[in-house]
N, C-alpha and C. Protein backbone atom coordinates (compact mmCIF):
# COMPACT_ATOMS: atom_id res chain seq x y z
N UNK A 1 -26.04 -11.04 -50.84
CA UNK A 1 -26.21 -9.68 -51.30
C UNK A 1 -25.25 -9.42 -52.46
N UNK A 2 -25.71 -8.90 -53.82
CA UNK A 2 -24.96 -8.33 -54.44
C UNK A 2 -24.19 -7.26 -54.73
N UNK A 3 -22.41 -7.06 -54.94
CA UNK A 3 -22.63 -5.82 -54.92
C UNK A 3 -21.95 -6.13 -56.73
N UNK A 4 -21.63 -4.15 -56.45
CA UNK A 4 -21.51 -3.66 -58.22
C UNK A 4 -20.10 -2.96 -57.77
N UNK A 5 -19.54 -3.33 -58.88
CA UNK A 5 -18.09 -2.37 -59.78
C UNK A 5 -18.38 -1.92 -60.67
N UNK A 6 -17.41 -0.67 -61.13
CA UNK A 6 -17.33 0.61 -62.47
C UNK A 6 -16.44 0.17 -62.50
N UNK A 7 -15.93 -0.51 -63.95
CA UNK A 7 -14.56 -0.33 -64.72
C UNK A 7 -14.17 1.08 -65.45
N UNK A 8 -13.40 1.04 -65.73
CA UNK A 8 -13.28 2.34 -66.89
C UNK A 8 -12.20 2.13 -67.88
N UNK A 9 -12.32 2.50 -69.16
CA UNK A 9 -11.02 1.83 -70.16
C UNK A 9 -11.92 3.26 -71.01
N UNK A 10 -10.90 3.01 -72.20
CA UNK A 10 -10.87 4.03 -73.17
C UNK A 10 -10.88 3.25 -74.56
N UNK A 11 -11.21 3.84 -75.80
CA UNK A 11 -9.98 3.61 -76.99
C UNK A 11 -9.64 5.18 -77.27
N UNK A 12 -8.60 5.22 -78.02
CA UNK A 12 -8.09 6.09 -77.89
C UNK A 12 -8.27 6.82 -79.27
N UNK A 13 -8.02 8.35 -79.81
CA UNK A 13 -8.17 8.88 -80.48
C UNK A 13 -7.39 8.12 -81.59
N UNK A 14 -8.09 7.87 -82.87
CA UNK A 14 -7.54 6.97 -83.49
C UNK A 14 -7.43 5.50 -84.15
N UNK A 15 -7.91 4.89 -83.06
CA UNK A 15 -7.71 3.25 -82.81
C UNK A 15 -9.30 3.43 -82.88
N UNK A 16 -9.50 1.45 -82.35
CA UNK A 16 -10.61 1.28 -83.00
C UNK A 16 -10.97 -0.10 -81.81
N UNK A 17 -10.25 0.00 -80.32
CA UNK A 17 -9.87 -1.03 -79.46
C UNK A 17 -9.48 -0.41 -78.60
N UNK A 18 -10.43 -0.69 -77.25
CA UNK A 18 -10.37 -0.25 -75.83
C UNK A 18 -9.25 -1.63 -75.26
N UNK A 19 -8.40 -0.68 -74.29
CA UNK A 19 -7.63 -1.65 -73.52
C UNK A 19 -8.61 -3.37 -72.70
N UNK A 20 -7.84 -3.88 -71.62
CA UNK A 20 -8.77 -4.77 -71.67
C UNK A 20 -9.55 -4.61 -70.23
N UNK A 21 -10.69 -5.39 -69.95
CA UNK A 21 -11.49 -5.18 -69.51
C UNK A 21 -11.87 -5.97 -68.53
N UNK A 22 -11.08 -6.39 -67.23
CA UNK A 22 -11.28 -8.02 -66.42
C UNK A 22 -12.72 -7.77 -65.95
N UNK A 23 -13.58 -8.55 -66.21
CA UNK A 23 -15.22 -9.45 -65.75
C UNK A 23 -15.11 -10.63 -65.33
N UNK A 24 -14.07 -11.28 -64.96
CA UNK A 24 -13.88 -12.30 -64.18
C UNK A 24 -15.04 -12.59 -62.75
N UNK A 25 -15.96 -13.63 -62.92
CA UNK A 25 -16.93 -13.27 -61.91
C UNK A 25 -18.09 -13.04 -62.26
N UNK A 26 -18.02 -12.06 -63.11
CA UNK A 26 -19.59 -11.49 -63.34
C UNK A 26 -20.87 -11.92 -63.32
N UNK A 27 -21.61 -11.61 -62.63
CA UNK A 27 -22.94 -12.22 -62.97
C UNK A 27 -23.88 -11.66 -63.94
N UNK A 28 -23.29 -10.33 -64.08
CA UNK A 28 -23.99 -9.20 -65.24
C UNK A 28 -23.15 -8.48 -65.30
N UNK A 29 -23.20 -7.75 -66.63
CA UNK A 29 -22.54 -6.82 -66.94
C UNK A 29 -23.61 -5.78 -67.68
N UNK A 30 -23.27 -4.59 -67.77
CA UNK A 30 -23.94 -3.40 -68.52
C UNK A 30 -22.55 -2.67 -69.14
N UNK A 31 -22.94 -2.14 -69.91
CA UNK A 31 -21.90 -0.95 -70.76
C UNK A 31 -22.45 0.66 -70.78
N UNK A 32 -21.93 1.38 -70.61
CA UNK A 32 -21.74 2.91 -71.36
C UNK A 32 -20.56 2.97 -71.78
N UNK A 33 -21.11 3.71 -72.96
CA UNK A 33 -20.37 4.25 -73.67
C UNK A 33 -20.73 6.01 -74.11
N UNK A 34 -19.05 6.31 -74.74
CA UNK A 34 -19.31 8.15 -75.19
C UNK A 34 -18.27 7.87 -75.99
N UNK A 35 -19.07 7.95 -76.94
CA UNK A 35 -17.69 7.78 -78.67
C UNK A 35 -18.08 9.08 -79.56
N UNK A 36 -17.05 9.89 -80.16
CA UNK A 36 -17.05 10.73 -80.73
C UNK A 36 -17.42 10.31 -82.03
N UNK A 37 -17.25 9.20 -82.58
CA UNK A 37 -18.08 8.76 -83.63
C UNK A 37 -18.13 7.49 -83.67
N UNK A 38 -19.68 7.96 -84.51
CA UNK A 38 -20.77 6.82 -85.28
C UNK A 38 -19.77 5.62 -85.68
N UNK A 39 -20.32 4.36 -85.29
CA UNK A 39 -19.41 3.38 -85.60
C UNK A 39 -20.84 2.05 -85.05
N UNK A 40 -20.56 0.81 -85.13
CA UNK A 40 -20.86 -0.52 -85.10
C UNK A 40 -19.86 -0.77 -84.05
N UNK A 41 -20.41 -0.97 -83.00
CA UNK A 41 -19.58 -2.15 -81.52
C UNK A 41 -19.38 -3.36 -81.77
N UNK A 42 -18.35 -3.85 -81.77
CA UNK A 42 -18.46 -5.34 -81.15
C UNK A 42 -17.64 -5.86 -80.03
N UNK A 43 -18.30 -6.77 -79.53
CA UNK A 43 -17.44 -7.36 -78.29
C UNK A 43 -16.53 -8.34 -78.55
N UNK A 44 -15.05 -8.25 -77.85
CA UNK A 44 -14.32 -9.17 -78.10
C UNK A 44 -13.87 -10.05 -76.86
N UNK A 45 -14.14 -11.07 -76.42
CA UNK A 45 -13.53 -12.16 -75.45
C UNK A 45 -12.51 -12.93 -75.27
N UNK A 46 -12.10 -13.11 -74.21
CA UNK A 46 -10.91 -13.67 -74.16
C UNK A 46 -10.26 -14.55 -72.68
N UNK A 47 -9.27 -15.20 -72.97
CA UNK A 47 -9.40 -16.02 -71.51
C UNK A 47 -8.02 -15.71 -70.88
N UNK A 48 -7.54 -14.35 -71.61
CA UNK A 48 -5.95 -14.29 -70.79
C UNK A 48 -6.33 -12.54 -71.16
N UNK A 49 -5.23 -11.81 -70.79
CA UNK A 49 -5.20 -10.59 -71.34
C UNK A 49 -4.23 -10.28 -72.83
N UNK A 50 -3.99 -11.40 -73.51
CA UNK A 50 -3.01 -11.04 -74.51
C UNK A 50 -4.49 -10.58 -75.91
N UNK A 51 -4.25 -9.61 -76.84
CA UNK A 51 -4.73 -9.06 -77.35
C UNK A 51 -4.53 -10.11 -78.54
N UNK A 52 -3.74 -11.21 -78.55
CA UNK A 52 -3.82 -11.95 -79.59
C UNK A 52 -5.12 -13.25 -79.26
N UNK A 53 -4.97 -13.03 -78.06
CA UNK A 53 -6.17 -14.19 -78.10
C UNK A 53 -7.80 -13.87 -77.96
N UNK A 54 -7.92 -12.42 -78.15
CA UNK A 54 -9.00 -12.03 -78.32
C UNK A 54 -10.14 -12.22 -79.41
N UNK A 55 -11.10 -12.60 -79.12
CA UNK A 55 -12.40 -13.23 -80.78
C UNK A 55 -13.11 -12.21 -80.32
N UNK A 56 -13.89 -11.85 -81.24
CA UNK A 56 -15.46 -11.32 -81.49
C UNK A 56 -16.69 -12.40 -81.17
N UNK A 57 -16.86 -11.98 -79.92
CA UNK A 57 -17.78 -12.97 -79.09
C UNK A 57 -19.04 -12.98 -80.26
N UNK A 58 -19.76 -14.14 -81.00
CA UNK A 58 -20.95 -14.04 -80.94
C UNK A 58 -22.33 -14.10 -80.40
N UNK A 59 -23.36 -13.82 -80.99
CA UNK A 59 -24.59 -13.79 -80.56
C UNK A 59 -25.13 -15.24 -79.71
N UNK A 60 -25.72 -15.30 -78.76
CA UNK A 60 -26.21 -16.93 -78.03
C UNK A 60 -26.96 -17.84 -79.07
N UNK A 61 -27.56 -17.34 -79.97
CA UNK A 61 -28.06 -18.26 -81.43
C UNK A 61 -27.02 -18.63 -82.29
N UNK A 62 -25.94 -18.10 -81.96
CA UNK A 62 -24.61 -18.37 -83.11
C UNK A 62 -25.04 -17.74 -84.69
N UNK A 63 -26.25 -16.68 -84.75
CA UNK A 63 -25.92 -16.31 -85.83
C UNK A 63 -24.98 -15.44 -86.67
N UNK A 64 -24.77 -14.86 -85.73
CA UNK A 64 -23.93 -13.61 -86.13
C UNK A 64 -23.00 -12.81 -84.95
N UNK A 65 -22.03 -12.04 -85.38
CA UNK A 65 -21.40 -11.50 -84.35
C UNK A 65 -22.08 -10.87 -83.37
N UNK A 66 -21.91 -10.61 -82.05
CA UNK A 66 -22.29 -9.41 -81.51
C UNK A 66 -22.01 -8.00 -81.65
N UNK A 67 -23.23 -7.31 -82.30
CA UNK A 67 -22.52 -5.65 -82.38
C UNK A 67 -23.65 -5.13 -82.18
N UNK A 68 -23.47 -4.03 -82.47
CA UNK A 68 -24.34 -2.59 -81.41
C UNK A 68 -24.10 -1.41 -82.35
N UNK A 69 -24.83 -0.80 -82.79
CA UNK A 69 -24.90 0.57 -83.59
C UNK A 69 -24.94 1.47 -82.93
N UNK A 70 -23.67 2.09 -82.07
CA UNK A 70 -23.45 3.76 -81.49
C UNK A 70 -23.23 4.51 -82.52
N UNK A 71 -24.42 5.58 -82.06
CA UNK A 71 -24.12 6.83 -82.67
C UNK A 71 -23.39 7.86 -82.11
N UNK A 72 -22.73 9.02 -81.98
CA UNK A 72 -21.82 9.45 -81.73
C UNK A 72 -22.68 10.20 -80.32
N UNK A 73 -22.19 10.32 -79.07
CA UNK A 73 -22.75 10.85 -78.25
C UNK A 73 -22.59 9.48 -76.88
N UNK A 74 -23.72 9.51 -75.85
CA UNK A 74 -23.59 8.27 -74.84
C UNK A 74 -24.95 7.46 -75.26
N UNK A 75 -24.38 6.01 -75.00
CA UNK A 75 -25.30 5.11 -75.15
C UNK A 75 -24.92 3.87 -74.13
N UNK A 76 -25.98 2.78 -73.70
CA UNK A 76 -25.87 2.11 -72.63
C UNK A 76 -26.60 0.71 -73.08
N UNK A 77 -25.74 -0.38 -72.54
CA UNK A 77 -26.67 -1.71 -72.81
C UNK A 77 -26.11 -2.58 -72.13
N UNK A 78 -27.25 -3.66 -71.73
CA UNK A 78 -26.99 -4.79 -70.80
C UNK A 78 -26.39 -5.66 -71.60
N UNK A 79 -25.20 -6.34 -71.57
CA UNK A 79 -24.69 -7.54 -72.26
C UNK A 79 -25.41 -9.04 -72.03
N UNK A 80 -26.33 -8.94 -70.55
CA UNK A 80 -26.98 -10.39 -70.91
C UNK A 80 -25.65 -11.59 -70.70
N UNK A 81 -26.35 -12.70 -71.61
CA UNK A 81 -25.13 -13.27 -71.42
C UNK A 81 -24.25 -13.16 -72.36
N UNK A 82 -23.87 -12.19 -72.76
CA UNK A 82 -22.77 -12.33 -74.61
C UNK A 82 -21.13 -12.19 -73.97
N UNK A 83 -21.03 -11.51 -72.11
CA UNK A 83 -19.87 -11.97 -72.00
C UNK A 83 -19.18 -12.47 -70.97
N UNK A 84 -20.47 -13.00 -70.05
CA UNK A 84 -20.08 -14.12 -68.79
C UNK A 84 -19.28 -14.78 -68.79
N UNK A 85 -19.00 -15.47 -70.16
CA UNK A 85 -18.70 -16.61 -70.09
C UNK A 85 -17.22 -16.38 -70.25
N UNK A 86 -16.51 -15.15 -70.27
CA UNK A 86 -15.12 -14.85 -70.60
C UNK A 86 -14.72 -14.08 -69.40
N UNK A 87 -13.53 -14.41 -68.96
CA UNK A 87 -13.15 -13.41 -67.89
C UNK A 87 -12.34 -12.29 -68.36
N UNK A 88 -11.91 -12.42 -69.81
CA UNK A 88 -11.51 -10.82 -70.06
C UNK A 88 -12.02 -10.16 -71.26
N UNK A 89 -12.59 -9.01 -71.71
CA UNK A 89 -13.13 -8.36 -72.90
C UNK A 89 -12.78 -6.98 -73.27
N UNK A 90 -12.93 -6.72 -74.38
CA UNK A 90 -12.82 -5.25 -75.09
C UNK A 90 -13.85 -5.00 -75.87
N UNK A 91 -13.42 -4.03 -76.26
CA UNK A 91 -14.79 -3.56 -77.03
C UNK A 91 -14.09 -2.90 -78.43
N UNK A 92 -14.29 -3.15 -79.55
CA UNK A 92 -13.64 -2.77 -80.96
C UNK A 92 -14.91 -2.03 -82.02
N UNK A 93 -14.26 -1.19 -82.32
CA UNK A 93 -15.15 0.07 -82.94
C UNK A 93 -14.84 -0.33 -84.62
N UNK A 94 -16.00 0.08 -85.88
CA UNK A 94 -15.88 -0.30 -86.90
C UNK A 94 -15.06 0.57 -87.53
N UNK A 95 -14.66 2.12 -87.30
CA UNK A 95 -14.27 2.90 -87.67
C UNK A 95 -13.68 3.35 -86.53
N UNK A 96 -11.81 4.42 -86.86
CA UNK A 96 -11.49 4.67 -86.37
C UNK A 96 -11.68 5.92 -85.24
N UNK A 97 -11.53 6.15 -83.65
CA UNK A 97 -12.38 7.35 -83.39
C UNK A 97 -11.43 8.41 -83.31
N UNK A 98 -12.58 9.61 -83.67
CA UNK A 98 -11.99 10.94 -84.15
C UNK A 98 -11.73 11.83 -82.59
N UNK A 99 -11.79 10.71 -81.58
CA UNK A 99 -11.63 11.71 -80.30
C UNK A 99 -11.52 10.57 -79.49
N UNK A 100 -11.21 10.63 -78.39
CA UNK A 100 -11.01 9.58 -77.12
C UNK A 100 -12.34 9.22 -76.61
N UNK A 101 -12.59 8.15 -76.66
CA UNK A 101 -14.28 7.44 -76.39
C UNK A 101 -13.95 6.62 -75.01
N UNK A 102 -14.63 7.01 -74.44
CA UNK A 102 -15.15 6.21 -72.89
C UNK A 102 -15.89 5.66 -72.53
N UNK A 103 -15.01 4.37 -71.81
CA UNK A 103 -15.98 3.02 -71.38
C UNK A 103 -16.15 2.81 -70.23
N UNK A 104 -17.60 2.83 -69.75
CA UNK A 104 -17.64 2.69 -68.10
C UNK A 104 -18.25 1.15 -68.44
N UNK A 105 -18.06 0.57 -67.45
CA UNK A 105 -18.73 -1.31 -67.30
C UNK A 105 -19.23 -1.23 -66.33
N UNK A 106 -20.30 -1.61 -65.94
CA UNK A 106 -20.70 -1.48 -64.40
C UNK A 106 -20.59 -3.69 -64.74
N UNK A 107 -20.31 -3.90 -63.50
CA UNK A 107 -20.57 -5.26 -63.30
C UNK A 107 -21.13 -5.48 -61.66
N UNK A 108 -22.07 -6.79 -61.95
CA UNK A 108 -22.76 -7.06 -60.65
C UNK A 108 -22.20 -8.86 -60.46
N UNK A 109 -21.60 -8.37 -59.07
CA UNK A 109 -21.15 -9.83 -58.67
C UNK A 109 -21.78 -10.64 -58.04
């Protein structure tokens, strides 16, 4: 039987980088998000929690980064596999936000 966790992290008014995010486990992950502004997502992975060893996970074709076009308001998406394969992640905004944006993760173990 599977069950599910809610993470919750932020970035903060300002910044452009939610704290970090343990998925250690995961068999899926989903995202919401509520960003006060319009910006380009991308996901960043990592195999410790130090913020220096964090990359911009790419796409499973290796063409290009993974990102996501939020518009300012809530939006939601299944990650698939873009971040199984890491047991820790964030999420980094293209522009800085003009208000405190919230990240729920649901993960299914």
């Amino acid at each position: 039987m599977s069950r599910f966790g809610v993470l919750h992290t932020t970035i903060a008014s300002g910044d452009v980088l939610s704290s970090v995010i343990e998925v250690q486990g995961a068999k899926s992950i989903g995202l919401l998000v509520s960003v006060p502004t319009s910006c380009q997502a991308y996901l960043k992975g990592s195999f410790d929690t130090s913020s220096v060893n964090a990359r911009r996970i790419s796409k499973t074709d290796g063409s290009s980064d993974w990102a996501w076009n939020v518009g300012s308001g809530m939006r939601a998406v299944d990650l698939e596999d873009s971040a199984k394969s890491f047991p820790y992640m964030r999420l980094e905004t293209s522009v800085a936000q003009g208000g405190v944006a919230s990240l729920a993760v649901v993960v299914k173990y």
